[in-house]
PDB file of N, CA and C in Angstrom:
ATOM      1  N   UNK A   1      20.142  49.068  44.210  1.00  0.00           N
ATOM      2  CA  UNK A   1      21.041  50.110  44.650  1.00  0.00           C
ATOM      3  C   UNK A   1      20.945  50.337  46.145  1.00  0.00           C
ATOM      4  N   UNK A   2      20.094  50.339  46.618  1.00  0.00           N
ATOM      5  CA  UNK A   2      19.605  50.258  48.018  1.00  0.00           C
ATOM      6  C   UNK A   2      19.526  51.477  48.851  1.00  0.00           C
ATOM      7  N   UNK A   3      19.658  52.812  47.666  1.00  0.00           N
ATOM      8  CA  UNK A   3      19.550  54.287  48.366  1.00  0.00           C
ATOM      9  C   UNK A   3      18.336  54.951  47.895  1.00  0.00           C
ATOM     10  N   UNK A   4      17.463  55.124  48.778  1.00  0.00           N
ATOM     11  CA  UNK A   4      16.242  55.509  48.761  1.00  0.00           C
ATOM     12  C   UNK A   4      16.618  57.275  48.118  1.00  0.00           C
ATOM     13  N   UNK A   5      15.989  57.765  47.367  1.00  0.00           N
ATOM     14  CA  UNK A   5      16.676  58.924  46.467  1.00  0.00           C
ATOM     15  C   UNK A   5      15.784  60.216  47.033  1.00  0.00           C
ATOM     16  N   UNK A   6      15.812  60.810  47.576  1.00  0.00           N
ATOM     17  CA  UNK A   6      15.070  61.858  48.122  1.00  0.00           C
ATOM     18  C   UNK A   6      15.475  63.364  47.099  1.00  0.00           C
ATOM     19  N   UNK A   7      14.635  64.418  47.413  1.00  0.00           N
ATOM     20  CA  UNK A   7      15.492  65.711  46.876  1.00  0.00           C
ATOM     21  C   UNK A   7      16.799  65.658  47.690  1.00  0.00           C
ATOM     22  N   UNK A   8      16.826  65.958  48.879  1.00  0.00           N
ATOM     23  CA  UNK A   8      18.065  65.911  50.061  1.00  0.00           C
ATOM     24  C   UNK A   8      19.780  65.217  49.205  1.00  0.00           C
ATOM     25  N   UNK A   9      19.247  63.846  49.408  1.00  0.00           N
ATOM     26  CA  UNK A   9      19.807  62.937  48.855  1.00  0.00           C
ATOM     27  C   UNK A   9      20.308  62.961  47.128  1.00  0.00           C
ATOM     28  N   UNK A  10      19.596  63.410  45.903  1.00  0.00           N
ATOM     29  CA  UNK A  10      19.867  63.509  44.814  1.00  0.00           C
ATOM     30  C   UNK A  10      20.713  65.389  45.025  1.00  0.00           C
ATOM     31  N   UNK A  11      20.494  66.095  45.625  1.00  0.00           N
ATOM     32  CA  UNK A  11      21.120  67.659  45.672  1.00  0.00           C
ATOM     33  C   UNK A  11      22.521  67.424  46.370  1.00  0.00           C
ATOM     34  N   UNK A  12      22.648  66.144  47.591  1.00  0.00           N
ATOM     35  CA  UNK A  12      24.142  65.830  47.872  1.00  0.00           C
ATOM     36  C   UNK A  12      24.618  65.140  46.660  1.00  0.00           C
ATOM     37  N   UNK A  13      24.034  63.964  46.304  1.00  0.00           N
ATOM     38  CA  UNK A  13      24.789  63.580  45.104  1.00  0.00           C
ATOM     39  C   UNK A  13      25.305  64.531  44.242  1.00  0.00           C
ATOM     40  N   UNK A  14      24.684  65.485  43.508  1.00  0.00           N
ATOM     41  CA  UNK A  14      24.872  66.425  42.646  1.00  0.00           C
ATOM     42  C   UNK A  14      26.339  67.120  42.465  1.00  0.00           C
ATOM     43  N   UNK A  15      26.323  67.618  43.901  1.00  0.00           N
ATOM     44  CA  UNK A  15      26.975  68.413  44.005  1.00  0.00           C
ATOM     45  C   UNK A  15      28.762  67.631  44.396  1.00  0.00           C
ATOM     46  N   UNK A  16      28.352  66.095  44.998  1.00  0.00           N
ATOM     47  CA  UNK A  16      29.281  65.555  45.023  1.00  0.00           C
ATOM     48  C   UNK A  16      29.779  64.840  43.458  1.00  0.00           C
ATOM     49  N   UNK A  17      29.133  64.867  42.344  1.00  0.00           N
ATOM     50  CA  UNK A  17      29.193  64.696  41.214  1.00  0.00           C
ATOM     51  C   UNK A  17      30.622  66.259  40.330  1.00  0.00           C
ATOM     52  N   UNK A  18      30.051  67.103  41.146  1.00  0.00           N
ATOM     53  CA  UNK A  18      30.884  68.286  40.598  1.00  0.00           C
ATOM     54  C   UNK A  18      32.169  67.694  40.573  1.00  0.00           C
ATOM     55  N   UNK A  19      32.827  67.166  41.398  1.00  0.00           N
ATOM     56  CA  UNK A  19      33.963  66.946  41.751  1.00  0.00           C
ATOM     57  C   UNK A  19      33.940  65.464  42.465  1.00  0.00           C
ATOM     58  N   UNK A  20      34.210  64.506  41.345  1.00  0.00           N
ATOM     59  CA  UNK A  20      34.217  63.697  41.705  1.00  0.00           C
ATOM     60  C   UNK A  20      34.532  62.663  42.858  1.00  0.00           C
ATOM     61  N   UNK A  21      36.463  62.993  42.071  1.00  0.00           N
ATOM     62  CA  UNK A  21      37.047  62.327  42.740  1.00  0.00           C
ATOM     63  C   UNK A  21      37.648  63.561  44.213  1.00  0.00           C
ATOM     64  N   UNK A  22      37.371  64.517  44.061  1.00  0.00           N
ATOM     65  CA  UNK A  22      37.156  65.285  45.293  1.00  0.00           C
ATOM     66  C   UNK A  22      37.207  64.765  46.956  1.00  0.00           C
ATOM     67  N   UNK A  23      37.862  65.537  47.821  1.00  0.00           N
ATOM     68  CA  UNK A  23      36.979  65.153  49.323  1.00  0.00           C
ATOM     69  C   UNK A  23      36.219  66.296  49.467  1.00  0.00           C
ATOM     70  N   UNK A  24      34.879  65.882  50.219  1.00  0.00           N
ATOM     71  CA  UNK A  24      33.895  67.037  50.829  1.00  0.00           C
ATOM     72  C   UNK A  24      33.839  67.111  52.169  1.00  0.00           C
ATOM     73  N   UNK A  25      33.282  68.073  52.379  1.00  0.00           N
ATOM     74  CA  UNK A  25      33.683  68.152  54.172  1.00  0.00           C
ATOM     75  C   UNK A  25      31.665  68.607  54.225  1.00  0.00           C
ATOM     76  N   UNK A  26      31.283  68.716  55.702  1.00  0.00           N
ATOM     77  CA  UNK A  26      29.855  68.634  56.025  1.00  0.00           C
ATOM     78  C   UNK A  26      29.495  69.722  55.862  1.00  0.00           C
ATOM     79  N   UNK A  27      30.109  70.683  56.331  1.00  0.00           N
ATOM     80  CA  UNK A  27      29.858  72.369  56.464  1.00  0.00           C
ATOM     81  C   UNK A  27      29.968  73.184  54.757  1.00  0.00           C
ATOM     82  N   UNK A  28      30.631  72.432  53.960  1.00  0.00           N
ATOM     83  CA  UNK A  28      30.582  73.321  52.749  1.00  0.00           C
ATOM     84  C   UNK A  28      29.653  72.386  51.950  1.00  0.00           C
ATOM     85  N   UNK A  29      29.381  71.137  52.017  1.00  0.00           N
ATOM     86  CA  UNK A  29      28.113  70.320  51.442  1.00  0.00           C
ATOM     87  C   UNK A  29      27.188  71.550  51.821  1.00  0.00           C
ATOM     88  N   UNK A  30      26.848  71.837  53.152  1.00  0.00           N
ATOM     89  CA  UNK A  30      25.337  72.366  53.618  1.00  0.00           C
ATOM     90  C   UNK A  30      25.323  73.554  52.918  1.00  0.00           C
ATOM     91  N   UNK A  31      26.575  74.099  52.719  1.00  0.00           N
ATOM     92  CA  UNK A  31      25.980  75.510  51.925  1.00  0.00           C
ATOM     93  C   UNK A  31      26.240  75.190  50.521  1.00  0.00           C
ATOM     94  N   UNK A  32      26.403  74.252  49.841  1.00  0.00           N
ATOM     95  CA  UNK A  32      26.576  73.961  48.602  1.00  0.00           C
ATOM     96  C   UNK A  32      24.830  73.611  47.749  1.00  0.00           C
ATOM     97  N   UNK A  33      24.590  73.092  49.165  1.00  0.00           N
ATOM     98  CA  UNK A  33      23.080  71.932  48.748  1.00  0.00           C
ATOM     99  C   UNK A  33      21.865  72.950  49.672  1.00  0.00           C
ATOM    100  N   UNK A  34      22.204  73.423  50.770  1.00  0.00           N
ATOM    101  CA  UNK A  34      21.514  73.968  50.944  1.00  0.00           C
ATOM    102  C   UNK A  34      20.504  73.494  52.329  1.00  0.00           C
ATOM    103  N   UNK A  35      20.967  71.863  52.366  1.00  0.00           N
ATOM    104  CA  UNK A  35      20.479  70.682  52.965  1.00  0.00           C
ATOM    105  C   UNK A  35      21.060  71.494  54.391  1.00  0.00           C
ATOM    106  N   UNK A  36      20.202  71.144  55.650  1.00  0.00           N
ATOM    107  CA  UNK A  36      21.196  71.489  57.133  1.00  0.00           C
ATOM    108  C   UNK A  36      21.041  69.952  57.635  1.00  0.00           C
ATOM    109  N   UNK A  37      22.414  70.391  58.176  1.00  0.00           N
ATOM    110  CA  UNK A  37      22.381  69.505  59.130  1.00  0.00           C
ATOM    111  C   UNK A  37      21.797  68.332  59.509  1.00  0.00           C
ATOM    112  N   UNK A  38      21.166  68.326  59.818  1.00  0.00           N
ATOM    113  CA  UNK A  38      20.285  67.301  60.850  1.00  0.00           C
ATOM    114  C   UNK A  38      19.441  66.407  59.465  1.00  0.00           C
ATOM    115  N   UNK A  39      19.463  66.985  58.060  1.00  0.00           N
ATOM    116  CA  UNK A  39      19.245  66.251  56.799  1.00  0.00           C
ATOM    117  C   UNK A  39      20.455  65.540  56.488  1.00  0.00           C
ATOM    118  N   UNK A  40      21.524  66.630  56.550  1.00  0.00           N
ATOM    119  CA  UNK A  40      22.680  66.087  55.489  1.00  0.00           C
ATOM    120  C   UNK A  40      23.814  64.853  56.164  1.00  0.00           C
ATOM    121  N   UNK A  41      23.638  65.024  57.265  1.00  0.00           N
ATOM    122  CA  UNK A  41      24.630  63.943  57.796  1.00  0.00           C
ATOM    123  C   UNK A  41      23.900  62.575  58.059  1.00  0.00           C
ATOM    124  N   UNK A  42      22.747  62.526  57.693  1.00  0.00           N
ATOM    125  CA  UNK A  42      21.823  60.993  57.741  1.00  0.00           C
ATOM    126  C   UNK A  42      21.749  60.393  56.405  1.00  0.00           C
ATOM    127  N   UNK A  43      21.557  61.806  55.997  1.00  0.00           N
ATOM    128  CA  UNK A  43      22.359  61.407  53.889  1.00  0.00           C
ATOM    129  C   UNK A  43      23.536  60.596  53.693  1.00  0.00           C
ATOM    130  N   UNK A  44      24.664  61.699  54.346  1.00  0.00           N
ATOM    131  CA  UNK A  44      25.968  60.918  53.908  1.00  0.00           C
ATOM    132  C   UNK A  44      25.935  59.476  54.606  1.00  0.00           C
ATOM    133  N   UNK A  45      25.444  59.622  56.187  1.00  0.00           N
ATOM    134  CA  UNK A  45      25.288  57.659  56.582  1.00  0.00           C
ATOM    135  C   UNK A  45      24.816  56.862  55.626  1.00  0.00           C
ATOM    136  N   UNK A  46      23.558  57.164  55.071  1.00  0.00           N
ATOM    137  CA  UNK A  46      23.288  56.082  54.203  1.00  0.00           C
ATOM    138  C   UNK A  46      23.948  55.851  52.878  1.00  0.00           C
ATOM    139  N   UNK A  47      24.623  57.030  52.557  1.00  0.00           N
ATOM    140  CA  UNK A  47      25.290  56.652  51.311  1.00  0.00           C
ATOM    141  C   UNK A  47      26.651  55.778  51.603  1.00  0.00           C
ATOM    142  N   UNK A  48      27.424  56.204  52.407  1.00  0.00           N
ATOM    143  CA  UNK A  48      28.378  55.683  53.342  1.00  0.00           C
ATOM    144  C   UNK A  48      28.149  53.996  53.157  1.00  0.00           C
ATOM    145  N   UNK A  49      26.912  53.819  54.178  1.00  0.00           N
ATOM    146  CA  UNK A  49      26.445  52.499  54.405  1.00  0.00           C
ATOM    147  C   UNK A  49      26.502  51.205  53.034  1.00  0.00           C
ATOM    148  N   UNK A  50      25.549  52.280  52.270  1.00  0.00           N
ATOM    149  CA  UNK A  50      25.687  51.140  50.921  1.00  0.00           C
ATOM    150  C   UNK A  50      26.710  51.543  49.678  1.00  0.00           C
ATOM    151  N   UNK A  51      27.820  52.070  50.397  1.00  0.00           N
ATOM    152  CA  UNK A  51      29.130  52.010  49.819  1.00  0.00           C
ATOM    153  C   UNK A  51      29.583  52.757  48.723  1.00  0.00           C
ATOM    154  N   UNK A  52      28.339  54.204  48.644  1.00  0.00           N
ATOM    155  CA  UNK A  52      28.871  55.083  47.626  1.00  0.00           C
ATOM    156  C   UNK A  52      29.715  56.034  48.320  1.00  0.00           C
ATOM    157  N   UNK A  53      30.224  56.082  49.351  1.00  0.00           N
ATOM    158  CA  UNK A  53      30.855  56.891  49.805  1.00  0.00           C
ATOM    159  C   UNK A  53      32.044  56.316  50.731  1.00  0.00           C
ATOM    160  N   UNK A  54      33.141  56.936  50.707  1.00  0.00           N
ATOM    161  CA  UNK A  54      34.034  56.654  52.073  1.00  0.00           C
ATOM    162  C   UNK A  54      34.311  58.198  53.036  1.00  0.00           C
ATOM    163  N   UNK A  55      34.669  57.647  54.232  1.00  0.00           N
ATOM    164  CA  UNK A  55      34.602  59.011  55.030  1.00  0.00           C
ATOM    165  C   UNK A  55      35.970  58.608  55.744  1.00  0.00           C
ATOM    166  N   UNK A  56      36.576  60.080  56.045  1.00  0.00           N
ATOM    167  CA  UNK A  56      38.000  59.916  56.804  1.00  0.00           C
ATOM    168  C   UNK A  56      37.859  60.753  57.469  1.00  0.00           C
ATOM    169  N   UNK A  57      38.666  61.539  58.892  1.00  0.00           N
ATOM    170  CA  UNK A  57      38.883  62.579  59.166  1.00  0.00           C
ATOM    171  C   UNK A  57      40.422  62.912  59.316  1.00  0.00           C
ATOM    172  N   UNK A  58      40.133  64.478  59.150  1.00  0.00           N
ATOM    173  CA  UNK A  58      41.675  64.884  58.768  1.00  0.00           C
ATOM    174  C   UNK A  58      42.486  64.950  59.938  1.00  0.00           C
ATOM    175  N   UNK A  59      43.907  64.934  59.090  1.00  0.00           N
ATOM    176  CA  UNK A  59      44.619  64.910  60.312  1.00  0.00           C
ATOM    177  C   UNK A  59      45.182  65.892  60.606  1.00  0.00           C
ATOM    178  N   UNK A  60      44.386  66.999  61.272  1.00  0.00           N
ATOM    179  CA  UNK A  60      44.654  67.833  61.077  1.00  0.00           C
ATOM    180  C   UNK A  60      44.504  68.650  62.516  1.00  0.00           C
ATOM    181  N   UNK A  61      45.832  69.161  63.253  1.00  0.00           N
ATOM    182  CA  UNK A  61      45.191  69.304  64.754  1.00  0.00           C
ATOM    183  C   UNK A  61      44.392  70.487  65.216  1.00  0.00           C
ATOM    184  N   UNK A  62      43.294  70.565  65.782  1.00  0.00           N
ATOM    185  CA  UNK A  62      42.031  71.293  65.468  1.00  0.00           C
ATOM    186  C   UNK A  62      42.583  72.958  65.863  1.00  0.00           C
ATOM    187  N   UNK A  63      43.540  72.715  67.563  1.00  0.00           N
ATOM    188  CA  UNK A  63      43.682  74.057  67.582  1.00  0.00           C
ATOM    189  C   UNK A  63      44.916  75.328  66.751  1.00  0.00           C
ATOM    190  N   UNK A  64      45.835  74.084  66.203  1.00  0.00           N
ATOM    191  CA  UNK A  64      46.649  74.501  64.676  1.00  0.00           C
ATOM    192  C   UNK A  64      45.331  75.183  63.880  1.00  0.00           C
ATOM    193  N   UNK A  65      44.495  74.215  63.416  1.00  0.00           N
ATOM    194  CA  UNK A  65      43.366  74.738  62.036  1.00  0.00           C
ATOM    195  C   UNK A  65      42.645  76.042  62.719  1.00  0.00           C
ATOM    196  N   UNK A  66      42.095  76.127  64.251  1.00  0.00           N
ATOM    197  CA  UNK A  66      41.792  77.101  64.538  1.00  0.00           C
ATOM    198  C   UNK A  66      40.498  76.752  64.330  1.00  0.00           C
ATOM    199  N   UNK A  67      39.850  75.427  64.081  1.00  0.00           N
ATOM    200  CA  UNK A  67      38.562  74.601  63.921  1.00  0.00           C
ATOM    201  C   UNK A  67      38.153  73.703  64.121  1.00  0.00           C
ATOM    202  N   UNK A  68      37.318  72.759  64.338  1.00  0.00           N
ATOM    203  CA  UNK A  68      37.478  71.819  64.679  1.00  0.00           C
ATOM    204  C   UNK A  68      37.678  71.025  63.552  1.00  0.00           C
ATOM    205  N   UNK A  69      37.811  69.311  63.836  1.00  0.00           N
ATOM    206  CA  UNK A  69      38.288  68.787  62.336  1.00  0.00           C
ATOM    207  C   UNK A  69      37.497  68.225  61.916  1.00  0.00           C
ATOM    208  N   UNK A  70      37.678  67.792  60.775  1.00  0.00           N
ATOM    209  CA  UNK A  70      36.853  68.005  59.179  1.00  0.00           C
ATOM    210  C   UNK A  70      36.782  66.613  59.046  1.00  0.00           C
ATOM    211  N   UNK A  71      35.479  65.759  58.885  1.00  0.00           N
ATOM    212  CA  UNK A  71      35.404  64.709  58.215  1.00  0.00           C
ATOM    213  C   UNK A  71      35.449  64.471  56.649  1.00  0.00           C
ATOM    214  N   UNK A  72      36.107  64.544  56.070  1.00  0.00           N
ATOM    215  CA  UNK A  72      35.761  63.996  54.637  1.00  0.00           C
ATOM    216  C   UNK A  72      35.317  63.074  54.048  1.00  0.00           C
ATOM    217  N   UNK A  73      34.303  63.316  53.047  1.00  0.00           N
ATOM    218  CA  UNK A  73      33.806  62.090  52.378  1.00  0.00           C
ATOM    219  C   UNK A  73      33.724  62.238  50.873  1.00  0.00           C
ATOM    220  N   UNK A  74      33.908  61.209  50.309  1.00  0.00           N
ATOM    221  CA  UNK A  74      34.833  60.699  49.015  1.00  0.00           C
ATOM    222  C   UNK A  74      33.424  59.433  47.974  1.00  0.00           C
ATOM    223  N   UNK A  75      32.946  60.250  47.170  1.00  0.00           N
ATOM    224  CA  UNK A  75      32.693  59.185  46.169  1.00  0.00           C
ATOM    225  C   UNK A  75      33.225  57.957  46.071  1.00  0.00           C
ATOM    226  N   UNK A  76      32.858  56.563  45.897  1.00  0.00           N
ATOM    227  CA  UNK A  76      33.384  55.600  45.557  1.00  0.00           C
ATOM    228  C   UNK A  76      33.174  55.629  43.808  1.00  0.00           C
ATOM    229  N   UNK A  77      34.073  54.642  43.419  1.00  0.00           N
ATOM    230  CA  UNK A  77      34.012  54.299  41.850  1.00  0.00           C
ATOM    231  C   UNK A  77      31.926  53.452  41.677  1.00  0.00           C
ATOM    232  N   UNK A  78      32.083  53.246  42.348  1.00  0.00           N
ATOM    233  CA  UNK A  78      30.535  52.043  42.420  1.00  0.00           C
ATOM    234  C   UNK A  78      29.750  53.818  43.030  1.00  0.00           C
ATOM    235  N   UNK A  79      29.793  54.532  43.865  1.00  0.00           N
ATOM    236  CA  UNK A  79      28.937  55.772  43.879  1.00  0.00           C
ATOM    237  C   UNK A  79      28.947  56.697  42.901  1.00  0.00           C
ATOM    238  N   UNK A  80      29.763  57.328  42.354  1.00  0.00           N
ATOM    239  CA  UNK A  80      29.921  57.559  40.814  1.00  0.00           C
ATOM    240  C   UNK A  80      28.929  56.881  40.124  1.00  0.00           C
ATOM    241  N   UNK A  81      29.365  55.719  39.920  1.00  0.00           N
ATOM    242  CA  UNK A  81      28.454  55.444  38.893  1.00  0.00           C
ATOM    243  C   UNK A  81      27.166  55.025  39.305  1.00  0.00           C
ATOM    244  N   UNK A  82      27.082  54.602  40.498  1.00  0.00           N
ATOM    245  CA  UNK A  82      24.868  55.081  40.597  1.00  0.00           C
ATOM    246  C   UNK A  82      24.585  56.489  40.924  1.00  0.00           C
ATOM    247  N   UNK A  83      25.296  57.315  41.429  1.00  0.00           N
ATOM    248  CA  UNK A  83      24.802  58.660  41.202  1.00  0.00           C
ATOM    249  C   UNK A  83      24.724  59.192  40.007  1.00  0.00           C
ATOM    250  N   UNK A  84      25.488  58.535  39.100  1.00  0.00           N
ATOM    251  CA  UNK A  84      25.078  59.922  37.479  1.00  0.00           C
ATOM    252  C   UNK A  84      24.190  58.853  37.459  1.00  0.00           C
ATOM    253  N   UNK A  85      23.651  57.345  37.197  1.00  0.00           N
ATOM    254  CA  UNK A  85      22.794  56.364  36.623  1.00  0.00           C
ATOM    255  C   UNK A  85      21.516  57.384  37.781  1.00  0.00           C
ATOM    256  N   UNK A  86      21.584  57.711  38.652  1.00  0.00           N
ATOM    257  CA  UNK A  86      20.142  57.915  39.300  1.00  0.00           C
ATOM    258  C   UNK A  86      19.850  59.125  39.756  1.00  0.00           C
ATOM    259  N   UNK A  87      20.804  60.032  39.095  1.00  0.00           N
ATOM    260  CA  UNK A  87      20.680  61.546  38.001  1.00  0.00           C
ATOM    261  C   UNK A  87      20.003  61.543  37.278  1.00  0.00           C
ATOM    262  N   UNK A  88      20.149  60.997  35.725  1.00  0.00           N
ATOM    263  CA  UNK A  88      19.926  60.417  34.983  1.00  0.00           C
ATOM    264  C   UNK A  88      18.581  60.166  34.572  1.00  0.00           C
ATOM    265  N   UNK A  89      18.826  59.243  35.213  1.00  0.00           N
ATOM    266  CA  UNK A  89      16.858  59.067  35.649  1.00  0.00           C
ATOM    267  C   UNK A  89      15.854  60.033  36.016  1.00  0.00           C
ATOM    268  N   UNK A  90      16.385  60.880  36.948  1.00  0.00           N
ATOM    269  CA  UNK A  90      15.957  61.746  37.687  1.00  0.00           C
ATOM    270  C   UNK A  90      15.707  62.954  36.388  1.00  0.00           C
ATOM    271  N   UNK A  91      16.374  63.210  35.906  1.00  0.00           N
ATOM    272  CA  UNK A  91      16.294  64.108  34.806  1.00  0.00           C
ATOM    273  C   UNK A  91      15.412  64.121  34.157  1.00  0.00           C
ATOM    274  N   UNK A  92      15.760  62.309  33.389  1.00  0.00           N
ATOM    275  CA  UNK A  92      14.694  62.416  32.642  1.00  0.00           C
ATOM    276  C   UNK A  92      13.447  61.538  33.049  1.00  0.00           C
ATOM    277  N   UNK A  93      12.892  61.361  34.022  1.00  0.00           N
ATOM    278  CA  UNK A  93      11.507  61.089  34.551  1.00  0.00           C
ATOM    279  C   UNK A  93      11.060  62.503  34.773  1.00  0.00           C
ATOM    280  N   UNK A  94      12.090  63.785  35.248  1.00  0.00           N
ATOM    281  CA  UNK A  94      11.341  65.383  35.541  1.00  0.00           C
ATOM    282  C   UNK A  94      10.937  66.037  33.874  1.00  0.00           C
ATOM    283  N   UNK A  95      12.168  65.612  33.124  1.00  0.00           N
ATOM    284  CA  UNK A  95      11.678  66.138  31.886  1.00  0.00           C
ATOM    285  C   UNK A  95      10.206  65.939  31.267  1.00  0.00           C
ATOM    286  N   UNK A  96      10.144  64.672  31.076  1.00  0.00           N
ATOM    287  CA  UNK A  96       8.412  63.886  30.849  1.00  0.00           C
ATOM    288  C   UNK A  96       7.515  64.615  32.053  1.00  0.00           C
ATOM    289  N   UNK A  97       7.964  64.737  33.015  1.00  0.00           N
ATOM    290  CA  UNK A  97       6.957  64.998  33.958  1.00  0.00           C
ATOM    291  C   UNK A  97       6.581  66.749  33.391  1.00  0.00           C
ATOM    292  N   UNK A  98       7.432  67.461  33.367  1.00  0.00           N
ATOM    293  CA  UNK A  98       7.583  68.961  32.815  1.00  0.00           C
ATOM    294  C   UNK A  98       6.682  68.848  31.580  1.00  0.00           C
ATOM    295  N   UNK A  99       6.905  68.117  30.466  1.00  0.00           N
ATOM    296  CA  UNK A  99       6.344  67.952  29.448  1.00  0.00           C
ATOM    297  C   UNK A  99       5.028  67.780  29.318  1.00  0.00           C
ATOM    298  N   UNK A 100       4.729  66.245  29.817  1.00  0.00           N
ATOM    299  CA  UNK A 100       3.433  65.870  30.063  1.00  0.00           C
ATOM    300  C   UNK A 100       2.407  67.551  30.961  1.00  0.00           C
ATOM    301  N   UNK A 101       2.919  67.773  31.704  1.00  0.00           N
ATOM    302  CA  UNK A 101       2.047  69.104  32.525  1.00  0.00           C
ATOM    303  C   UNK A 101       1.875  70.452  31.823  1.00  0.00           C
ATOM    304  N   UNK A 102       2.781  70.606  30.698  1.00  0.00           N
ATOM    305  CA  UNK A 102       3.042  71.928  29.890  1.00  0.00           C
ATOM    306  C   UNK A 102       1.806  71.455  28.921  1.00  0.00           C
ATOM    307  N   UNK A 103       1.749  70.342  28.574  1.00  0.00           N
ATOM    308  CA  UNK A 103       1.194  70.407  27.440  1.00  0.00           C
ATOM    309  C   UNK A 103      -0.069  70.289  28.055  1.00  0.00           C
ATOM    310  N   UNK A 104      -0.556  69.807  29.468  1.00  0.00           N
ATOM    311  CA  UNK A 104      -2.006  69.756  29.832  1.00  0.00           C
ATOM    312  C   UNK A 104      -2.414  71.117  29.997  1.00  0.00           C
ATOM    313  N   UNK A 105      -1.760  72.060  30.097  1.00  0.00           N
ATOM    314  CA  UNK A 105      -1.657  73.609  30.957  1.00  0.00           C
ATOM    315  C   UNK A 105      -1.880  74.676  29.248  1.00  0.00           C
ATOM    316  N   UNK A 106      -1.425  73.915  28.333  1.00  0.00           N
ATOM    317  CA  UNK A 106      -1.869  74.540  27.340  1.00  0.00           C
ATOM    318  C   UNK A 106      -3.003  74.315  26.251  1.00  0.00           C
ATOM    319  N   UNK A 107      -3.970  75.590  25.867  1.00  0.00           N
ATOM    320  CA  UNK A 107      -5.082  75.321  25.757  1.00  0.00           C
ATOM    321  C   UNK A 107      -5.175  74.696  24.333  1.00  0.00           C
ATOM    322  N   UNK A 108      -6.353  74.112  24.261  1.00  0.00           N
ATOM    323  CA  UNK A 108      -6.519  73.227  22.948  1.00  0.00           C
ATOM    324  C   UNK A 108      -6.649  73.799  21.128  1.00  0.00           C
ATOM    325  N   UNK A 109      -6.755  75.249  21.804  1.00  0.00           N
ATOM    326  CA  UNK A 109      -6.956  75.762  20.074  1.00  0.00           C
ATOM    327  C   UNK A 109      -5.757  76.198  19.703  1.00  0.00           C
TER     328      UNK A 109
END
């Protein structure tokens, strides 16, 4: 897959999972995930890079929007499907992990 899966990285996926086929913009990712800045836009490069993502910017003229403009970025069909596959995983390697520790944490009688 070639995306190293961090919390950072699996909390953008996530949330780009909500809405798939969706565009996201940087500023409502960060308050979605929680991730700032200087995390979340090295995220979307690498996802970008190995092709779970595409990015556009709008065309949209900044002092019309009254903002500046908005990059969007877009799940691919191939990011879709390694983000729920490495969800997934993620889930359930935490579940066992939850499990395995509950049951060490509880006493033997």
């Amino acid at each position: 897959m070639g995306v190293r899966i961090t919390v950072p990285v699996a909390k953008v996926l996530a949330v780009l999972l909500n809405e798939p086929d969706g565009e996201h913009y940087g500023l409502r990712l960060m308050q979605q995930t929680g991730v700032a800045s200087g995390t979340l836009y090295p995220v979307l490069a690498r996802l970008q890079d190995a092709g779970w993502l595409t990015a556009r910017w709008e065309d949209e003229d900044p002092a019309e929007a009254g903002r500046p403009v908005r990059r969007y970025y877009q799940l691919t069909a191939e990011g879709v499907t390694h983000a729920r596959a490495v969800l997934a995983e993620l889930r359930a390697t935490t579940t066992v992990a939850d499990t395995t520790a509950s049951a060490q944490a509880r006493p033997a009688w």
